[in-house]
Protein backbone atom coordinates (compact mmCIF):
# COMPACT_ATOMS: atom_id res chain seq x y z
CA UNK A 1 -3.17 4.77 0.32
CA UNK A 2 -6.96 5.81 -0.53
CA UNK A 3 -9.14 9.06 -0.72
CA UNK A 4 -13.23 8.78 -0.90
CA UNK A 5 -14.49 11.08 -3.40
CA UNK A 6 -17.52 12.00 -5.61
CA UNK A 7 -16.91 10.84 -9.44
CA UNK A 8 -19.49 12.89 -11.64
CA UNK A 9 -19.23 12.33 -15.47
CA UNK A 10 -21.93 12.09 -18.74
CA UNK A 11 -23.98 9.29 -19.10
CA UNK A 12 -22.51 9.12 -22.78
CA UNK A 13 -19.19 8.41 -20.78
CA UNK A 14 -19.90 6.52 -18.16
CA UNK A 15 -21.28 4.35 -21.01
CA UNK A 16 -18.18 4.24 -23.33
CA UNK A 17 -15.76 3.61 -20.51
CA UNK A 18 -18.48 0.60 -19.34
CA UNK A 19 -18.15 -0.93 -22.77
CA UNK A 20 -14.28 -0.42 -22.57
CA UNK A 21 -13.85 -2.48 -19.89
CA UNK A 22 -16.48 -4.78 -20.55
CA UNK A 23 -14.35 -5.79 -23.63
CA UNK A 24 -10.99 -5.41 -21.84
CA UNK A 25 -12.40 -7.79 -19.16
CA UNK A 26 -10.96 -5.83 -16.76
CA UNK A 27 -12.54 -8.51 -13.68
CA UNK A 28 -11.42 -11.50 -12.85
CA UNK A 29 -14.47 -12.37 -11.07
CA UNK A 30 -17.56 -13.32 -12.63
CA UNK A 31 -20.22 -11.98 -10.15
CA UNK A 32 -21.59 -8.74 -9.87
CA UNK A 33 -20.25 -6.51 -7.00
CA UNK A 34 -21.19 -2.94 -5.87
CA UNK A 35 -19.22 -2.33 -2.86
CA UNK A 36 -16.17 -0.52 -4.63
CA UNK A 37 -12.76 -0.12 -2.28
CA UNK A 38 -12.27 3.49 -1.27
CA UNK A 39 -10.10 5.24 -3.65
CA UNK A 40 -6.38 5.34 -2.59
CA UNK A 41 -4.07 7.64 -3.41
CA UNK A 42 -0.01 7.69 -3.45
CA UNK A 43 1.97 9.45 -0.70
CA UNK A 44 4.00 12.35 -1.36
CA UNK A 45 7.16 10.58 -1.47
CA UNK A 46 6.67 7.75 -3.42
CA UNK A 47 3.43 6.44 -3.25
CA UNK A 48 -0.49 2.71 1.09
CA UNK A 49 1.06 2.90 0.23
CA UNK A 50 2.35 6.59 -3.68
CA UNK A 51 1.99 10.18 -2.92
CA UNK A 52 -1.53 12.00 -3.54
CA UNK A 53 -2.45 15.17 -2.85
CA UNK A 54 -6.35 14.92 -1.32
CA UNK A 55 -9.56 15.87 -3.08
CA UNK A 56 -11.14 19.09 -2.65
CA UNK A 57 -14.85 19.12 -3.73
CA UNK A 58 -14.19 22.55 -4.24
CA UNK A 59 -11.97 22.48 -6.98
CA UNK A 60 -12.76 22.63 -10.66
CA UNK A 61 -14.16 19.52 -11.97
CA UNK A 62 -12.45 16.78 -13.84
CA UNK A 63 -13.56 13.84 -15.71
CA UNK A 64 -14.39 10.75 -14.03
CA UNK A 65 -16.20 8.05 -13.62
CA UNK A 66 -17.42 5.44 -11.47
CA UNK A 67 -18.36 1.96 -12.95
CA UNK A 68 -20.52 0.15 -10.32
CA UNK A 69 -20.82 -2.30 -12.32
CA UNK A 70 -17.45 -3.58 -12.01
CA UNK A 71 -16.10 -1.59 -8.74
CA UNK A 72 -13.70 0.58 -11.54
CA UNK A 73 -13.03 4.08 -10.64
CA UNK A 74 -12.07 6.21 -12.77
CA UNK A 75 -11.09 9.80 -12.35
CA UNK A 76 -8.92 12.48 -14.15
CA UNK A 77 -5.44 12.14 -13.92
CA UNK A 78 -3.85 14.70 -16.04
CA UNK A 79 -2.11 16.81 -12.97
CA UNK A 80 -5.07 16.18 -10.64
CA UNK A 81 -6.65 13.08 -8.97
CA UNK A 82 -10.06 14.06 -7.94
CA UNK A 83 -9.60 17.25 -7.53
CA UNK A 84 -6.09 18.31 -6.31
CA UNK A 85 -2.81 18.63 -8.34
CA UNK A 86 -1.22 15.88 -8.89
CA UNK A 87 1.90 14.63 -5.94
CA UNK A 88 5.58 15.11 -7.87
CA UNK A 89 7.89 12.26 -7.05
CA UNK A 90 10.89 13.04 -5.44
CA UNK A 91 14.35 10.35 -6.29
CA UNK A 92 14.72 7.60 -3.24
CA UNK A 93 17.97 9.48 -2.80
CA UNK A 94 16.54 12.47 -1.70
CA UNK A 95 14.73 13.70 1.72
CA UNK A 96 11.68 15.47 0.31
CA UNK A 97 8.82 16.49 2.47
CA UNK A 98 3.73 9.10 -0.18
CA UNK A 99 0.51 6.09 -1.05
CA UNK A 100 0.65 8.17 -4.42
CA UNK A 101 3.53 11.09 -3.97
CA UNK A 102 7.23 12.44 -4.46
CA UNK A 103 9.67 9.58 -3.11
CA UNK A 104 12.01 10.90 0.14
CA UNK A 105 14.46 9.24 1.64
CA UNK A 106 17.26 8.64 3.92
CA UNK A 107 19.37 6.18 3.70
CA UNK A 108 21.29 6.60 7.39
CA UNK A 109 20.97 3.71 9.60
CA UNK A 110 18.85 3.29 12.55
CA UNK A 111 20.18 3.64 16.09
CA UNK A 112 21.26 1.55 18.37
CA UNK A 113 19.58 2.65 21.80
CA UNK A 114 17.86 0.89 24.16
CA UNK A 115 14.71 -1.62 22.82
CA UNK A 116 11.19 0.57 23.53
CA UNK A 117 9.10 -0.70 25.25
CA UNK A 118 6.32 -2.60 23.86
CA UNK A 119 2.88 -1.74 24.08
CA UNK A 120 1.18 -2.04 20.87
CA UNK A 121 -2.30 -3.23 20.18
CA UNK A 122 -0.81 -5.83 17.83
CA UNK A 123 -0.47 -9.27 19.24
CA UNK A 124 2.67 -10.34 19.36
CA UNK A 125 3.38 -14.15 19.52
CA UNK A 126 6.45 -16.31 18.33
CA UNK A 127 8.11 -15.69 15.05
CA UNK A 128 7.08 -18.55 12.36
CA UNK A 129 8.58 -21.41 12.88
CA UNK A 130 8.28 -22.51 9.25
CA UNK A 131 12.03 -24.04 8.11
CA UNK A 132 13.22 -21.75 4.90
CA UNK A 133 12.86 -23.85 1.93
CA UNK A 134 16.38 -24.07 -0.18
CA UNK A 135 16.39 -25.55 -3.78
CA UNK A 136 18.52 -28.45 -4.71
CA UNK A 137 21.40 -26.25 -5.44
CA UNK A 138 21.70 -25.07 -1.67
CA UNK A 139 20.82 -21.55 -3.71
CA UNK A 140 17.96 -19.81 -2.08
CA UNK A 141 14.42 -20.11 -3.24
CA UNK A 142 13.31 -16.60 -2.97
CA UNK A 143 13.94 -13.34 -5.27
CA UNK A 144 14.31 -11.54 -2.14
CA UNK A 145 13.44 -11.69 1.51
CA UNK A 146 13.74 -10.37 4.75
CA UNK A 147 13.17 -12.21 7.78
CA UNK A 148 13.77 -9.33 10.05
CA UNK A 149 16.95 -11.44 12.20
CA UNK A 150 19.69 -9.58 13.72
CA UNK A 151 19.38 -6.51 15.81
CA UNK A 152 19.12 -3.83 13.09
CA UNK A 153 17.34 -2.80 10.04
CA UNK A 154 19.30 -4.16 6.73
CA UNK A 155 19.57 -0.67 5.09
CA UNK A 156 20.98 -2.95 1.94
CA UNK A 157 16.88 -3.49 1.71
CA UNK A 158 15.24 -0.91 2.71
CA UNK A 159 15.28 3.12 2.52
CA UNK A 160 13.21 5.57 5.54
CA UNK A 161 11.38 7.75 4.03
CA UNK A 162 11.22 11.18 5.88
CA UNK A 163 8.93 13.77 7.01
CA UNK A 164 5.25 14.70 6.48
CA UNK A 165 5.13 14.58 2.45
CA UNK A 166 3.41 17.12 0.64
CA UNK A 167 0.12 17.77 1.92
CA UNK A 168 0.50 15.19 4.39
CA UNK A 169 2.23 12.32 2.18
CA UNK A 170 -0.88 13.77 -0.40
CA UNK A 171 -3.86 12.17 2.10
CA UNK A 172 -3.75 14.91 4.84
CA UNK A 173 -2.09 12.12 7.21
CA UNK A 174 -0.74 13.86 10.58
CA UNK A 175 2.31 11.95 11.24
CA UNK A 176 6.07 12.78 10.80
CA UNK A 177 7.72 10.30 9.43
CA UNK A 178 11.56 9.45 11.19
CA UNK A 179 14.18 7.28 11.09
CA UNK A 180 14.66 6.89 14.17
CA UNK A 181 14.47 3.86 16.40
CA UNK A 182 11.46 4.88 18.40
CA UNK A 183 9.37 4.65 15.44
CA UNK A 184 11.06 1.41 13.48
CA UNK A 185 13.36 -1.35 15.46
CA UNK A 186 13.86 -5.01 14.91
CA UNK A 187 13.25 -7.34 17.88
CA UNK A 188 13.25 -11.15 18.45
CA UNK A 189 12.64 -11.50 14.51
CA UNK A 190 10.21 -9.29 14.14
CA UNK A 191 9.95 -5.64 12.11
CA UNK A 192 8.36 -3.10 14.45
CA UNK A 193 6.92 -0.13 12.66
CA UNK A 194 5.83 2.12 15.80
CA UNK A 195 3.46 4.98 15.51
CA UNK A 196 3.53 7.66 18.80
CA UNK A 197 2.11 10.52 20.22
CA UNK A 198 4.52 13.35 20.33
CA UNK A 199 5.31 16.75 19.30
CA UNK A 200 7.99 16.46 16.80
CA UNK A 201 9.19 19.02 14.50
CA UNK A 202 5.62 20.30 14.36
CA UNK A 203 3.75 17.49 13.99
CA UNK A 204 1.72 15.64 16.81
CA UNK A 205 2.96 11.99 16.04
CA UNK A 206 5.53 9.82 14.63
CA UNK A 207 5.71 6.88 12.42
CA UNK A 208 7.80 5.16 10.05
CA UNK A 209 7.65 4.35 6.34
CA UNK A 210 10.54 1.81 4.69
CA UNK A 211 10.84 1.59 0.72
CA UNK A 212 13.02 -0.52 -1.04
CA UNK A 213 13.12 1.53 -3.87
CA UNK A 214 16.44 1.66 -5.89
CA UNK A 215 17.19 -1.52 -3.77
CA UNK A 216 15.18 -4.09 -4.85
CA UNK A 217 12.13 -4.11 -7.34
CA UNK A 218 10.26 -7.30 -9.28
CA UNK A 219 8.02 -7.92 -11.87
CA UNK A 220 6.17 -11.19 -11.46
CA UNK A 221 6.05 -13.65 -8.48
CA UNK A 222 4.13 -14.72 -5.33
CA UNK A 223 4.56 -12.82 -2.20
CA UNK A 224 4.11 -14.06 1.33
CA UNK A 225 4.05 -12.31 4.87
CA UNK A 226 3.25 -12.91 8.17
CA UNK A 227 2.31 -9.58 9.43
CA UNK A 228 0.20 -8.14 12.46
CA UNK A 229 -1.65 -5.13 11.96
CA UNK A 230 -2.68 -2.22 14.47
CA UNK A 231 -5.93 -0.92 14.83
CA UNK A 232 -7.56 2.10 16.62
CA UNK A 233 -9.28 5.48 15.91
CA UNK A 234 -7.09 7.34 12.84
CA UNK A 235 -4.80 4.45 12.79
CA UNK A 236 -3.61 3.43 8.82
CA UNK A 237 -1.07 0.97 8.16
CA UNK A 238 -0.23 -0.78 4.60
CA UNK A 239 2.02 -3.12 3.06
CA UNK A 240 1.87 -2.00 -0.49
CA UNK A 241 3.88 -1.75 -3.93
CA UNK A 242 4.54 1.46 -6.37
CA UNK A 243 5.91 0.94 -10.15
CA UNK A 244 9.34 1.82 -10.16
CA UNK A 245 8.99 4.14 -13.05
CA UNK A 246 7.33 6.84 -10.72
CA UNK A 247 9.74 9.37 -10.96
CA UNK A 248 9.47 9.45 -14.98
CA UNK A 249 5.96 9.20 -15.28
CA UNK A 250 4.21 10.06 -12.20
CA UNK A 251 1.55 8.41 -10.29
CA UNK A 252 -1.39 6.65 -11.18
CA UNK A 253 0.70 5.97 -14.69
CA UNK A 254 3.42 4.26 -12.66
CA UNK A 255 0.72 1.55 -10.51
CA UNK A 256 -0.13 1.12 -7.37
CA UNK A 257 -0.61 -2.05 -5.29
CA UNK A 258 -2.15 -2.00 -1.88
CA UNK A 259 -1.71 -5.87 -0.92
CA UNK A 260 -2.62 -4.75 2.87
CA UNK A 261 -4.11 -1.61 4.61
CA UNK A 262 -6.60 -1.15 7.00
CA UNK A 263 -8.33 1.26 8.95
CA UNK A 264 -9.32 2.34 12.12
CA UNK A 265 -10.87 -0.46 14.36
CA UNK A 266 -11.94 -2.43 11.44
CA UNK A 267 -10.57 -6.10 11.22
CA UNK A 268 -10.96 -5.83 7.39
CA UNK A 269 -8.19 -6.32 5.50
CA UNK A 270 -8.13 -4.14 1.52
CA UNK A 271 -6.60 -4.94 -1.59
CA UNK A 272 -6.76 -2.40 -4.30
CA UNK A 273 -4.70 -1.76 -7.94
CA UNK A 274 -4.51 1.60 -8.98
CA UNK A 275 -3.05 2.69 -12.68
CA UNK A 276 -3.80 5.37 -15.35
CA UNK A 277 -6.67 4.25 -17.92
CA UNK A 278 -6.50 7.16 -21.52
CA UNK A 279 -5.14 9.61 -18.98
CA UNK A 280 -7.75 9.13 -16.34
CA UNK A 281 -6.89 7.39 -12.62
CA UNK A 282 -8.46 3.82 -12.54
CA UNK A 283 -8.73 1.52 -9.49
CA UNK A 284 -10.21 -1.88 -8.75
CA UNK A 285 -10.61 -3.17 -5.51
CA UNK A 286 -12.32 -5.84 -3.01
CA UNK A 287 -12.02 -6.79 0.92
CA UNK A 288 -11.77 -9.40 3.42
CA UNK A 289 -15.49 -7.86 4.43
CA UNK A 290 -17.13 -8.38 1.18
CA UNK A 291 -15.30 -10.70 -1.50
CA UNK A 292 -18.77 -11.08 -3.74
CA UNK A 293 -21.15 -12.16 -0.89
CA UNK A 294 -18.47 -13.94 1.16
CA UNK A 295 -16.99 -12.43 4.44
CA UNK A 296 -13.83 -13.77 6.42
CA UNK A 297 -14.11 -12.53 10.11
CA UNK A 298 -10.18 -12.04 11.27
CA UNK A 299 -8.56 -10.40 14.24
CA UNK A 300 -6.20 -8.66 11.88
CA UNK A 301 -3.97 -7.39 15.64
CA UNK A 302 -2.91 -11.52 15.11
CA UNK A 303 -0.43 -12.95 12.74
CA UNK A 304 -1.98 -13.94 9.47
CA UNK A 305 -0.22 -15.22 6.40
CA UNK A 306 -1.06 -12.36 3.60
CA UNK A 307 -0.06 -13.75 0.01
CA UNK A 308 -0.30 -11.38 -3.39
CA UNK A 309 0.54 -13.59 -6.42
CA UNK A 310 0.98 -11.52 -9.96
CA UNK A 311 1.71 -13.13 -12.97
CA UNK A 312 0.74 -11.68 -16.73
CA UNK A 313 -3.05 -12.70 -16.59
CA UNK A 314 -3.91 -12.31 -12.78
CA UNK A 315 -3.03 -9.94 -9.87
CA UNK A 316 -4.45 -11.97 -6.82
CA UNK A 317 -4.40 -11.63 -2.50
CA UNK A 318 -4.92 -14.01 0.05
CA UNK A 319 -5.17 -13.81 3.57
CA UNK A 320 -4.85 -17.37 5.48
CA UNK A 321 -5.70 -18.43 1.76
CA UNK A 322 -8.99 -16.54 1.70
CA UNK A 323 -8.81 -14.73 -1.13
CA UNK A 324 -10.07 -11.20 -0.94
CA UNK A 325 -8.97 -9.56 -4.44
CA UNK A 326 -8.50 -10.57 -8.12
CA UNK A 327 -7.98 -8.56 -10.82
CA UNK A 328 -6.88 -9.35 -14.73
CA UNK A 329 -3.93 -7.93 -16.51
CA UNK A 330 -4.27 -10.33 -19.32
CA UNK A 331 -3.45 -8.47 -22.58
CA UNK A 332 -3.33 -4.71 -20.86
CA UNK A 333 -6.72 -5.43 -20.02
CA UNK A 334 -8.32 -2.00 -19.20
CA UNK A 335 -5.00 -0.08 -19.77
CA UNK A 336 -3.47 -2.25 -16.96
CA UNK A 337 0.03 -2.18 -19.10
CA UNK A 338 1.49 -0.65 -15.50
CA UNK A 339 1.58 -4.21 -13.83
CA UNK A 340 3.73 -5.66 -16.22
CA UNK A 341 6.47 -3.50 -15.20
CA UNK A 342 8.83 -3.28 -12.09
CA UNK A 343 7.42 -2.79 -8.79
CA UNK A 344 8.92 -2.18 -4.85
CA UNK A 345 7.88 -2.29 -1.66
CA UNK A 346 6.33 0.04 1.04
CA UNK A 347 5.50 -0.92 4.90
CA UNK A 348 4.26 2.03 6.73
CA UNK A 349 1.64 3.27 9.56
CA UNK A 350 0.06 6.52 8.86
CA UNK A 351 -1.68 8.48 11.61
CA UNK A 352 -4.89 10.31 10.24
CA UNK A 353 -5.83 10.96 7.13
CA UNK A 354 -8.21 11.69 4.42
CA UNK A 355 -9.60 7.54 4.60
CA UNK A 356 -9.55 6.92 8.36
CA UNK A 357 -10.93 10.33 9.27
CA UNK A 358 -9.00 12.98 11.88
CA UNK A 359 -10.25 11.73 15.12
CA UNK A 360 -7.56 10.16 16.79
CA UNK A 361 -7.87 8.40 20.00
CA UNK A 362 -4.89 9.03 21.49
CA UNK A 363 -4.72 6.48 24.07
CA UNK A 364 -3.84 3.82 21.67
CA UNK A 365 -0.28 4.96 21.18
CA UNK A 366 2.15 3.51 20.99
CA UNK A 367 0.88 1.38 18.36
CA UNK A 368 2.82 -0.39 16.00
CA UNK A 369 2.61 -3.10 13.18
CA UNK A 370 4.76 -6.42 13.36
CA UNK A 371 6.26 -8.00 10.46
CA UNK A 372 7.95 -11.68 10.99
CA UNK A 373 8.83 -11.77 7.44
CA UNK A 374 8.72 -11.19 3.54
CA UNK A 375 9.35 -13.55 1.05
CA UNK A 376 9.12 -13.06 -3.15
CA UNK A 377 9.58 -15.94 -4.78
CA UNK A 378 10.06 -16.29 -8.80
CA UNK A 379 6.83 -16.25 -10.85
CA UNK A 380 6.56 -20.54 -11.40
CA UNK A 381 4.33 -19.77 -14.48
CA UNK A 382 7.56 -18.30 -16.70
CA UNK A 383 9.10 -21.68 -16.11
């Protein structure tokens, strides 16, 4: 999950930490680019995605800088990003009150009452008909997957997160995060991750957010999904990763992957890394709206196959094979030595916030994001 702010720093600085990465080679991509991805942050919990608390211009300042450049950011990380403190991280066995914050979680199942309703702003068509792959062996092909069958959640996989996070999962974000199935059911073979408007233990909506921290966690290895995203004035959902070390060394140091998130009524699709660069919070990212000159218009409320490949030179996404971020790893280029360690999962739809804004329309609820399926398969370039 992201937060805008300003980045002020010495031109002496902004200078060294341009020839840093110029050596490190931080950039995949050749071409020049000066539309930078808005900052994310993690949620309190865990964290579109860790737990962050958001930026107050009015705090003292920190050192950072921003490296147009290459689209780096860089800002202070030692107890602050931007300007707030820094989110604690909270165990996955614990209910605390995440893109970039302390981890809490629940790990009850979800109900069985009757199906809601559906009327979400996603499109929802048939599940994929695609025939699972097996290898020779009759084993399975993937390192993990959920195809969302059945009538329930698989709480063997995933972990609800619960509550509003501290200082709103760390991005100001208005929703309470439940549990419950009003806010996350499965249905015909699809994941529904429902946002609502409703007063609810003092907060004016509900969401979900599922983790599979402590459950299931990789390093290396291609990703697909078929997801459907919502869209709508304060609406935020993300598909995104955190390194599993958070709760010993914090966020950015652990990493942060945003494969998906998007914002309000755009049909643009982000991809941003975040990680810790000499003590400072770093981030790279690009979007379906501007990949260096090249734009690929997508009704992102439809199905689309999203696909995040990581291996030890290259971090890259894909949506309907358009690819829309790259980033190199190669060597710890740029202090990247985060993304060569374990990382899990996080699907969630936040509800305001410091990156979509705090107007909410409020007749777009319910609104909810529709997973078919995710699949991680092993890393092919290790064998």
């Amino acid at each position: 999950m992201r937060i805008k702010k300003a980045l002020h720093t010495s031109a002496s600085f902004i200078a060294k930490l341009a020839t840093a990465f110029a050596v490190a080679g931080i950039l995949a991509a050749c071409s020049d680019d000066s539309s930078s991805a808005p900052e994310t942050q993690p949620d309190s919990s865990a964290t579109s995605d860790a737990s962050v608390t958001s930026a107050d211009s009015t705090s003292s300042p920190t050192s950072s800088v921003t490296l147009s450049s290459s689209s780096v950011i860089l800002s202070s990380s030692s107890g602050k990003v931007g300007e707030p403190a820094e989110p604690t991280q909270a165990s996955s066995s614990s209910v605390t009150s995440a893109s970039s914050a302390a981890l809490s979680s629940s790990s009850r199942k979800v109900g069985e009452p009757a199906e809601p309703t559906q009327t979400s702003s996603s499109s929802v068509t048939s599940a994929s008909s695609v025939t699972l792959p097996e290898s020779s062996s009759g084993e399975s092909p993937y390192l993990w997957n959920d195809e969302f069958d059945g009538t329930v959640i698989d709480t063997s996989k995933w972990t609800f997160e619960i509550g509003t996070g501290s200082s709103g999962w760390g991005n100001n974000e208005k929703e309470f995060y439940t549990e419950r199935r009003e806010n996350a059911y499965v249905q015909d073979g699809i994941l529904h991750i429902r946002a609502n408007k409703e007063d609810y233990k003092g907060s004016s909506y509900t969401s979900a957010r599922m983790i599979t921290k402590g459950k299931f966690s990789f390093t290396y290895g291609t990703v697909e999904a078929r997801i459907a995203l919502p869209v709508g004035k304060g609406i935020w959902p993300a598909f995104w990763m955190l390194g599993e070390n958070i709760d010993a060394v914090s966020w950015p140091a652990c990493g942060e992957t945003d494969i998906i998130e998007a914002v309000n009524t755009e049909n643009i699709v982000y991809g941003t890394n975040h990680w810790s660069y000499n003590g400072e919070h770093a981030q790279y990212g690009k979007n379906t709206g501007d990949y260096f000159g090249k734009t690929f218009e997508l009704d992102i409320t439809k199905f689309h196959n999203y696909k995040f490949t990581w291996d030890k030179k290259t971090i890259t996404m894909f949506v309907d094979d358009f690819k829309y971020h790259e980033m190199t790893i190669e060597d710890n280029a740029g202090g990247t030595e985060a993304f060569h360690k374990p990382f899990f999962f996080l699907l969630n739809v936040a509800v305001g916030g410091n990156w979509p804004g705090f107007e909410i329309d409020d007749t777009q609820f319910p609104n909810e994001m529709l997973v078919d399926y995710i699949r991680v398969y092993p890393d092919s370039t290790q064998h």
